[in-house]
Structures are given as C-alpha cells and as structure tokens.
N, C-alpha and C. Protein backbone atom coordinates (compact mmCIF):
# COMPACT_ATOMS: atom_id res chain seq x y z
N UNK A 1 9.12 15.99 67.02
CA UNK A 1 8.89 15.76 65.63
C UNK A 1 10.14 16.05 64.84
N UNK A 2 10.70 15.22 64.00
CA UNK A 2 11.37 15.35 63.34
C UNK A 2 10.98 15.73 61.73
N UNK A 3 11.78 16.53 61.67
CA UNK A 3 11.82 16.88 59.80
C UNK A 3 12.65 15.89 59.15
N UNK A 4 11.55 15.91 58.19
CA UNK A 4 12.35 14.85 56.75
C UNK A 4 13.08 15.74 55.79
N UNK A 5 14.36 15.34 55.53
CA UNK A 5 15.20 16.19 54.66
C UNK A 5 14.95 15.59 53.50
N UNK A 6 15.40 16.62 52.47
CA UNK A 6 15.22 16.08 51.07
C UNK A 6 15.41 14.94 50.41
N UNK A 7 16.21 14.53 50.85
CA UNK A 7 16.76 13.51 50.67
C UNK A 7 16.01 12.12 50.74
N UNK A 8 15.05 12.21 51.91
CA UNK A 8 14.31 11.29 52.67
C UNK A 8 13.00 11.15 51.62
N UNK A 9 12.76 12.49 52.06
CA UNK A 9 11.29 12.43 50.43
C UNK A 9 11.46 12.08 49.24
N UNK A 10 12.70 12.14 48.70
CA UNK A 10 12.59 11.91 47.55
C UNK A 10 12.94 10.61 47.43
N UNK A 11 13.43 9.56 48.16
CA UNK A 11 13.27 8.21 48.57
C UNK A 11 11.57 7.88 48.59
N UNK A 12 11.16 8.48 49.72
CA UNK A 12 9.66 8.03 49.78
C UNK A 12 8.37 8.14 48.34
N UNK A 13 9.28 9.31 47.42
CA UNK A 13 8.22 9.77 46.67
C UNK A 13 8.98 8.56 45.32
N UNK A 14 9.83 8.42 45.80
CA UNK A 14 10.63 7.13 44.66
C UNK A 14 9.56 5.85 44.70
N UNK A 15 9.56 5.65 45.86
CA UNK A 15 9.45 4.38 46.16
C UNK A 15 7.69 3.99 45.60
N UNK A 16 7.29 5.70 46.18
CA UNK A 16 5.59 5.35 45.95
C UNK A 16 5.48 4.94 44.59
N UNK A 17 6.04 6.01 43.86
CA UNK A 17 5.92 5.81 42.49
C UNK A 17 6.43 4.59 41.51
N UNK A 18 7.44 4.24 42.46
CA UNK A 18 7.26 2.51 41.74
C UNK A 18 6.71 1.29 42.10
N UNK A 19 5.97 1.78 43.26
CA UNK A 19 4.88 0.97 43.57
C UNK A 19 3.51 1.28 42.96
N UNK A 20 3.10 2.75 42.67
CA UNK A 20 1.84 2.55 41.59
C UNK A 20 2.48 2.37 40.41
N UNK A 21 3.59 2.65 39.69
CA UNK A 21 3.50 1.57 38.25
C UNK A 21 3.67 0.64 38.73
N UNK A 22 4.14 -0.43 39.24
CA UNK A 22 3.81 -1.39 39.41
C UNK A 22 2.33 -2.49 39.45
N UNK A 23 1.77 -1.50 40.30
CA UNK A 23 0.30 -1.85 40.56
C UNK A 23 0.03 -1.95 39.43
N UNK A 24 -0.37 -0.46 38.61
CA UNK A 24 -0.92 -0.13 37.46
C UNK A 24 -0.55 -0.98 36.35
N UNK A 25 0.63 -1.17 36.01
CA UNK A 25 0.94 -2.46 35.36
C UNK A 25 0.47 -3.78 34.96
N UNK A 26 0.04 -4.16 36.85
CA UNK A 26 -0.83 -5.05 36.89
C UNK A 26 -2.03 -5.33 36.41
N UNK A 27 -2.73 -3.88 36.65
CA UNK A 27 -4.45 -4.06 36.62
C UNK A 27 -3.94 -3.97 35.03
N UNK A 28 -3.74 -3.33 34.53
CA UNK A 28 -3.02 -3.65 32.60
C UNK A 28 -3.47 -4.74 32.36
N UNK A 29 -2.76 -5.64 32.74
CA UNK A 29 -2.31 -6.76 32.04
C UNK A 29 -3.57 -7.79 32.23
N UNK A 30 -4.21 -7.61 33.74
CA UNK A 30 -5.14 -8.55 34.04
C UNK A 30 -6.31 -7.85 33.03
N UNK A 31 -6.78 -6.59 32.95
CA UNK A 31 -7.76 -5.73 32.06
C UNK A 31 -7.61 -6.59 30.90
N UNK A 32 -6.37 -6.34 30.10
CA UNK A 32 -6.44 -6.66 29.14
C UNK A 32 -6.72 -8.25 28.62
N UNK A 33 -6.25 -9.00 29.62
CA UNK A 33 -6.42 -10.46 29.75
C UNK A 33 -8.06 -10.46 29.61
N UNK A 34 -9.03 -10.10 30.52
CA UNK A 34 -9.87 -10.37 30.79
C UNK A 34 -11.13 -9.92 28.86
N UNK A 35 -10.30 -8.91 28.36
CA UNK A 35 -11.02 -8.26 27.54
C UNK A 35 -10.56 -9.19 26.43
N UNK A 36 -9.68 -10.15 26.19
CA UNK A 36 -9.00 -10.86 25.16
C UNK A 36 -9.92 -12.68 25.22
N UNK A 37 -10.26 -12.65 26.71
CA UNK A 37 -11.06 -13.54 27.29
C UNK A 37 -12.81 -13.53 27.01
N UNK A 38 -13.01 -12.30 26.89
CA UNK A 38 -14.36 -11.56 26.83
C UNK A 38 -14.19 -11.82 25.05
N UNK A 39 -13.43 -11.27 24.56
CA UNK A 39 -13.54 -11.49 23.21
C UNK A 39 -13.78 -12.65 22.62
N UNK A 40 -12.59 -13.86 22.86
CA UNK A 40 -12.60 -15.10 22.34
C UNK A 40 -13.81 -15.99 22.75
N UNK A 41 -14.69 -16.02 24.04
CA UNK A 41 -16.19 -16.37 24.18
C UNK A 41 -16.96 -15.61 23.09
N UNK A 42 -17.30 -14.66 22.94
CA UNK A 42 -18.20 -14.09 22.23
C UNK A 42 -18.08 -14.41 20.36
N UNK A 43 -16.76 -14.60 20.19
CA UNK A 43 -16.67 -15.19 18.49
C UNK A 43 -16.65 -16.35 18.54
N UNK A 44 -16.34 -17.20 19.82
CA UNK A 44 -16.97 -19.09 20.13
C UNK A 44 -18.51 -19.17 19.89
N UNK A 45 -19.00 -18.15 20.16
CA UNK A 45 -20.36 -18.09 20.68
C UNK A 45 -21.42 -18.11 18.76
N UNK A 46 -20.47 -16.78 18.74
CA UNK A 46 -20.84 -16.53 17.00
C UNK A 46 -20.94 -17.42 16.36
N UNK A 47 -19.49 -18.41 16.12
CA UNK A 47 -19.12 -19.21 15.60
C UNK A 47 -20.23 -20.73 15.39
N UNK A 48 -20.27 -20.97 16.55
CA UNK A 48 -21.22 -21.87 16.89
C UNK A 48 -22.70 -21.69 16.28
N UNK A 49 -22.88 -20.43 16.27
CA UNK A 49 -23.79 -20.12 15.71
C UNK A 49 -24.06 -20.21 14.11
N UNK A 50 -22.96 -20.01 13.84
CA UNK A 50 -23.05 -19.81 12.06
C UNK A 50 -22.81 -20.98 11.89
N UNK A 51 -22.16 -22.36 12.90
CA UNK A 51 -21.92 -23.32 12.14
C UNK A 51 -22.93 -24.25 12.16
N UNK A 52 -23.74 -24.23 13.13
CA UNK A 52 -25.36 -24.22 13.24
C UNK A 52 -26.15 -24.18 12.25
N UNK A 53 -26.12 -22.90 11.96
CA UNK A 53 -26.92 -22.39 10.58
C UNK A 53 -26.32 -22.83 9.53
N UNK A 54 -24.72 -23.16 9.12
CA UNK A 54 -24.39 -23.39 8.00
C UNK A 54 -24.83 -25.50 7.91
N UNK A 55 -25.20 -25.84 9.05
CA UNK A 55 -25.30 -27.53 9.30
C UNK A 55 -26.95 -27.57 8.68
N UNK A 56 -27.65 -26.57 9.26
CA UNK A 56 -29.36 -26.62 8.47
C UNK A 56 -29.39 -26.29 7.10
N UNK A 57 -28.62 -25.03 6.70
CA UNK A 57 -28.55 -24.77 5.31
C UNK A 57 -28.18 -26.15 4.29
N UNK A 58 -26.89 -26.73 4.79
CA UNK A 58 -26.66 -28.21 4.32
C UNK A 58 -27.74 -29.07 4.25
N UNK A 59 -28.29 -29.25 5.29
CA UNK A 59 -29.59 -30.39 5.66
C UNK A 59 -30.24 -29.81 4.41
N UNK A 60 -31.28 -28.72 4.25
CA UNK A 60 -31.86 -28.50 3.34
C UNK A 60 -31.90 -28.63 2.13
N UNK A 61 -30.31 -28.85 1.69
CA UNK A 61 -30.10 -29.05 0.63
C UNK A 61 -30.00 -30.71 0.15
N UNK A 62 -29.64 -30.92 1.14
CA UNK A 62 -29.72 -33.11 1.09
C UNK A 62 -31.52 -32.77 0.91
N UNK A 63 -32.23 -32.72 1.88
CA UNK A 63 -33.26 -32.55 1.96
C UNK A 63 -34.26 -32.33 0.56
N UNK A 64 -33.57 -31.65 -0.51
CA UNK A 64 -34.31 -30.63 -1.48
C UNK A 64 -33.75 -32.01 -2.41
N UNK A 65 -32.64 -32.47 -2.30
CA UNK A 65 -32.14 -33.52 -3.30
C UNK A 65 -32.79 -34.70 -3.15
N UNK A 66 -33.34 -35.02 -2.13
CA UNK A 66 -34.42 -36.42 -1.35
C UNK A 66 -35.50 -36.12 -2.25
N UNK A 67 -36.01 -35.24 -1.95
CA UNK A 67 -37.26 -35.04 -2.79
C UNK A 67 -37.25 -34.48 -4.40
N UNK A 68 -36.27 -34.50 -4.72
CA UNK A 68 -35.64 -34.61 -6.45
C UNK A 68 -36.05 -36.07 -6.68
N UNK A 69 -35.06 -36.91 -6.27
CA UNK A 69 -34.78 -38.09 -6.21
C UNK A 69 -36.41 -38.74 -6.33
N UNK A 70 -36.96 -38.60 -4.99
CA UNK A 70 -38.54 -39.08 -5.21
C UNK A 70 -39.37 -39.32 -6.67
N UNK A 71 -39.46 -37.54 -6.86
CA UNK A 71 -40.30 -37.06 -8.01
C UNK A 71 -39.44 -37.48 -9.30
N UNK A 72 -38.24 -37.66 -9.44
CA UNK A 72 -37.40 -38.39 -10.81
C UNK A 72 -36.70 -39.08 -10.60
N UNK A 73 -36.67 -40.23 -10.57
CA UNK A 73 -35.64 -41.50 -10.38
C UNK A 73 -34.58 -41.77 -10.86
N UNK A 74 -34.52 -40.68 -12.08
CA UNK A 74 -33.09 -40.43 -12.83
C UNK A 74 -32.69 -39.09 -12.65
N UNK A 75 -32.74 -38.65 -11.67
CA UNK A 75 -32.55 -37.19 -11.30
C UNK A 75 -30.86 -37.08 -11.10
N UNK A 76 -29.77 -36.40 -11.63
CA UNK A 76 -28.64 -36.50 -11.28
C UNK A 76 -28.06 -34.75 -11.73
N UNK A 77 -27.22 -34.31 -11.11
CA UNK A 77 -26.77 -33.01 -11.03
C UNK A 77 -25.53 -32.97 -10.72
N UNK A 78 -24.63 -32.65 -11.32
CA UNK A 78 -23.13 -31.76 -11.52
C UNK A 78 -23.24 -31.09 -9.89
N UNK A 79 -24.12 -30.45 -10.10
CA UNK A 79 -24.22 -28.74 -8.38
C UNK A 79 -24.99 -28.44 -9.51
N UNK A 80 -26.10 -27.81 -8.32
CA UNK A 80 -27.06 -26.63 -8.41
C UNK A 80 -26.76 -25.99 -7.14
N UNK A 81 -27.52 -24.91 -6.94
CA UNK A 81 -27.89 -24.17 -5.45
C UNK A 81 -29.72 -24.22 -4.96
N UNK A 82 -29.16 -24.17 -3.59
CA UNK A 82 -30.51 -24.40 -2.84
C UNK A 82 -30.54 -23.14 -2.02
N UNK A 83 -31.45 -22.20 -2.03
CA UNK A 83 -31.23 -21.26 -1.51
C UNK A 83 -32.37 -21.21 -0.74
N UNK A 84 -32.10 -20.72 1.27
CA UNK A 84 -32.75 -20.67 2.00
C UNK A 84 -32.54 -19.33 2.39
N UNK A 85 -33.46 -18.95 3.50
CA UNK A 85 -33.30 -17.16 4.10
C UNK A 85 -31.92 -17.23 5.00
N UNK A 86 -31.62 -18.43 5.43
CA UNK A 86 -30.08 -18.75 6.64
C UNK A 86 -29.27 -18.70 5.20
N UNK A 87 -29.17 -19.00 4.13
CA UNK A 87 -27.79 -18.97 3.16
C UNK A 87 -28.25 -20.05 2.39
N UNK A 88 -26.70 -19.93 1.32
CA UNK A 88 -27.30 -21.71 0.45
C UNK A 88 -26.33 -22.41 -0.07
N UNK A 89 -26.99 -23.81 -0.47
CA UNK A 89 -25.86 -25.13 -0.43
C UNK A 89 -25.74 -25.13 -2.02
N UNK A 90 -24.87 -25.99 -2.31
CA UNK A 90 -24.46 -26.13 -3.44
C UNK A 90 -24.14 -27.29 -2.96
N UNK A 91 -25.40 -28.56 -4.25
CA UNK A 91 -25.55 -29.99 -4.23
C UNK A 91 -25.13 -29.97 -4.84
N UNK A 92 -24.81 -31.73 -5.28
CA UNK A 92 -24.50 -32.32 -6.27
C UNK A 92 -25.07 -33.91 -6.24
N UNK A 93 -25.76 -34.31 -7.15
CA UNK A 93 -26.76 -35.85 -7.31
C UNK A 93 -25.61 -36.83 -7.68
N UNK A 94 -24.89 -37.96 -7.12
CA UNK A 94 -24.39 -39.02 -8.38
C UNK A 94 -25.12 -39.96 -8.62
N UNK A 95 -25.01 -40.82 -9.69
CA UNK A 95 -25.84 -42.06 -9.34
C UNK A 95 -25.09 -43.22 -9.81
N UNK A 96 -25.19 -44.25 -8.90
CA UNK A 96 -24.22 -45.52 -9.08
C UNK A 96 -25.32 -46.83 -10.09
N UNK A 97 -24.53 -47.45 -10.80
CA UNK A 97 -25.10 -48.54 -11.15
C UNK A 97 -25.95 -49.35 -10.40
N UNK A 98 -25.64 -49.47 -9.15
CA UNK A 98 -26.05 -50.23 -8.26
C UNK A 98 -27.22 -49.96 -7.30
N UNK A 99 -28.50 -48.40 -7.91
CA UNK A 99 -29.64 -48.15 -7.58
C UNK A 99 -28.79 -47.13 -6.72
N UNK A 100 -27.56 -46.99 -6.61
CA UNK A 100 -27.47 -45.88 -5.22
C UNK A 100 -27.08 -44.81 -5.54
N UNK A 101 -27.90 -43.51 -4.84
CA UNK A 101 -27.61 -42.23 -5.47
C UNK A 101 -27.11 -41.52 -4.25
N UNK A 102 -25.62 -40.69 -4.27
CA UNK A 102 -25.49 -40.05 -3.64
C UNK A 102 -25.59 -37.96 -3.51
N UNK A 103 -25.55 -37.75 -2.32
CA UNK A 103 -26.25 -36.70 -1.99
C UNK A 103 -24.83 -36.28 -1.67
N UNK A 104 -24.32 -34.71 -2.22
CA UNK A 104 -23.59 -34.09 -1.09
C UNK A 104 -23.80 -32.69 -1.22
N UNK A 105 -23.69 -31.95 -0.16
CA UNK A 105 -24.41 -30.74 0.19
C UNK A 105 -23.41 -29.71 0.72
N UNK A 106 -23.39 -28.80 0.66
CA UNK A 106 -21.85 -28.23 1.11
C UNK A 106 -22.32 -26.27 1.40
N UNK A 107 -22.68 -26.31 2.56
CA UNK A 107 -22.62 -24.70 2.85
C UNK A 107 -21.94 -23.98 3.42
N UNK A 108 -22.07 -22.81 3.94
CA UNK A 108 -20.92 -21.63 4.39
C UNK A 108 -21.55 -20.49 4.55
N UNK A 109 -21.69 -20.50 6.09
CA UNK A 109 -22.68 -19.62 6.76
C UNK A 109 -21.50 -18.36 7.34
N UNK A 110 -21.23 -17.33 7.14
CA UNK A 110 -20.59 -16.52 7.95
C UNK A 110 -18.97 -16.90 8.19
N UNK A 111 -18.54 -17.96 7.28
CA UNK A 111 -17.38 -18.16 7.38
C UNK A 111 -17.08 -19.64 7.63
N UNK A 112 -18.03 -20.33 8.92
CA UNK A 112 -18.47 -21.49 8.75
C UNK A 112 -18.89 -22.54 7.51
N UNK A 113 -18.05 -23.80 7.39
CA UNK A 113 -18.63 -24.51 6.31
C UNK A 113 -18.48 -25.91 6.89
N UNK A 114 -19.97 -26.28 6.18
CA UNK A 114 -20.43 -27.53 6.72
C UNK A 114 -20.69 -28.69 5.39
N UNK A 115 -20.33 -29.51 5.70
CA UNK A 115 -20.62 -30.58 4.37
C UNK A 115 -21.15 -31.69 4.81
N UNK A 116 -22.40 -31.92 4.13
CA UNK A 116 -22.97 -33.61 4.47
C UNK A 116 -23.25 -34.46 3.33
N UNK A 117 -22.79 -35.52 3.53
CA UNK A 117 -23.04 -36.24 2.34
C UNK A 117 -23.96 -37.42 2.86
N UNK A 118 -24.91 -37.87 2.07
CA UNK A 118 -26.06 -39.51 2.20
C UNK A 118 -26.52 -39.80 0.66
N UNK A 119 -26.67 -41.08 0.99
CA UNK A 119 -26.88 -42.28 0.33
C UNK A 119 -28.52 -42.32 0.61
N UNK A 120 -28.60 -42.39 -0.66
CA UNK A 120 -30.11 -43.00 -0.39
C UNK A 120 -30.09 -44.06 -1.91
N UNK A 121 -31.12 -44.92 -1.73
CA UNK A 121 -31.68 -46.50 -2.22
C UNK A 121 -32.49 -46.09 -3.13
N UNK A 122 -32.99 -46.35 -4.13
CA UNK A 122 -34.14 -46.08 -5.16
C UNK A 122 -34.31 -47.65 -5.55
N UNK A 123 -35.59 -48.10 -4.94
CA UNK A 123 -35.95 -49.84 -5.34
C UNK A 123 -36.93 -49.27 -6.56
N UNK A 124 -36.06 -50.35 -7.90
CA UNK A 124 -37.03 -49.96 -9.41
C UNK A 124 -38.01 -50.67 -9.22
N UNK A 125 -38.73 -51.62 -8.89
CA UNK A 125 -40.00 -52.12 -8.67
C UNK A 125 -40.65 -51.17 -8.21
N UNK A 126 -41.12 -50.34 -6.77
CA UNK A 126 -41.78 -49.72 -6.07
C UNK A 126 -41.40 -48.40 -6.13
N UNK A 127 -40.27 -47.72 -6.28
CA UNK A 127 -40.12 -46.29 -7.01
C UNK A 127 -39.52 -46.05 -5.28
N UNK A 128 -39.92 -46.66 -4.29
CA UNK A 128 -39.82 -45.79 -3.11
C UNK A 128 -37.88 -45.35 -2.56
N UNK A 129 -38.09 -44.65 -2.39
CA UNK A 129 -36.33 -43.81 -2.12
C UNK A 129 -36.04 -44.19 -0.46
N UNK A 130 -35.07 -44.59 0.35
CA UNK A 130 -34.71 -45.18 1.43
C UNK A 130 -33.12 -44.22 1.94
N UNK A 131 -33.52 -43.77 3.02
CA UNK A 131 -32.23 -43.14 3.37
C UNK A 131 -30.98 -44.31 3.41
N UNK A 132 -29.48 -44.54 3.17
CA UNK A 132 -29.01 -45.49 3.56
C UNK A 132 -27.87 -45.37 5.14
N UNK A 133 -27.67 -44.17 4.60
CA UNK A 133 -26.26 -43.24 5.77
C UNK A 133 -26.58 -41.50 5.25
N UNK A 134 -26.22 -41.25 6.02
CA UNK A 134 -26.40 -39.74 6.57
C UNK A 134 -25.45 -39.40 7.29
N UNK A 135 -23.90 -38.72 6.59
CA UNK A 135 -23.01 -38.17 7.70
C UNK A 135 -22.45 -37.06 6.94
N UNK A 136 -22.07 -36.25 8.36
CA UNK A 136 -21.24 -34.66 8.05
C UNK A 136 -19.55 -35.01 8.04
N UNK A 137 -19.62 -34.50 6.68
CA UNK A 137 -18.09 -34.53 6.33
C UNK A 137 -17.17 -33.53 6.69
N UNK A 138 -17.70 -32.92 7.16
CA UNK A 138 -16.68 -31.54 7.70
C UNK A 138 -17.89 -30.86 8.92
C-alpha cells in the first residue's frame, strides 16, 4: 500500500470539487429551466381563461344590444355598460341609413380584452331584427 502525499490529495480533493460545482451548476440551470417552464404553462393556462371569460362577457353585451334593438327600433347608444358576475362590456349602438345597426362590444377580463362587433337588419315593415355578421375584432 502506498501513501498518498499531500500533494496527491489535494489534486484529488481539487478535482472532486470541480466536478460537484459543476454538476451542481447543472441541476441549477435545468431546476430553474423547468420552474420558468412550469410558470409560463400555468399563466397560458390563466390567460386562456380570462380570455374566455372576457369573449362571453363581450357576447353578452352584443347579446343585451340584440334585444335593445328588438324592443326599440330606434335604439342607438354612444356606450353604456353591461354588467355580468364574469365582468362587463362597454357597447355602443350605431345606426346606418340603410336599416343597419351596428353592435360593438368590448371587454377585459383579468387583463384580457376581447372585442366583437355585428350587424344586425331591422326590416320596417315586420319590425323583425336579423343577425347579418358576427365577428371578433380583437
């Protein structure tokens, strides 16, 4: 058996030690990766969620303006608010010469904002209101 001189150990105790920082370094970087990964799913997740809720809050408010429209045929509005338990929109009625009244609806759920605007028809003979287009502007 041979003895290790000082010299020798303190090589070996070199070497270990820059092989666990090294290691350690590693698991670092992958940890932290994984927790930056873990994060950005979970506010996708949120996100989706509020923009969800901020797309129904909108609907409701086209929705609340449809049935304005119905009950007054000259129904027209600057913005009001429509307020639901998910949050609330802020409409606005125009109305064109040409029987056509537009709808636009605009909410903001949690940071999320959603805007839809539609057209709907008002025939003056029969009073009855006709969706024409229905699309999300944002």
């Amino acid at each position: 058996m041979s003895k290790k001189t000082t010299s020798e150990k303190r090589e070996a105790g070199q070497a270990f030690l820059s092989t666990v920082l090294i290691i350690g370094g590693v698991m670092i970087v992958i940890a932290t990766a994984v927790a930056v990964i873990a994060a950005t799913f979970i506010d996708s997740g949120y996100g989706l969620q509020a923009s969800d809720k901020a797309e129904s809050v909108a609907t409701a408010g086209v929705n609340d303006a449809f049935l304005r429209l119905v009950r007054s045929d000259s129904f027209t509005s600057g913005g009001y608010v429509v307020t639901v338990p998910e949050g609330s929109a802020t409409v606005s009625v125009t109305n064109t010469s040409a029987g056509l009244d537009t709808v636009v609806s605009q909410a903001t759920v949690s940071g999320r904002t959603r805007k839809i605007s539609a057209v709907f028809s008002m025939s003056t003979s029969t009073g009855q209101v006709v969706s024409i287009s229905w699309q999300d502007v944002q």
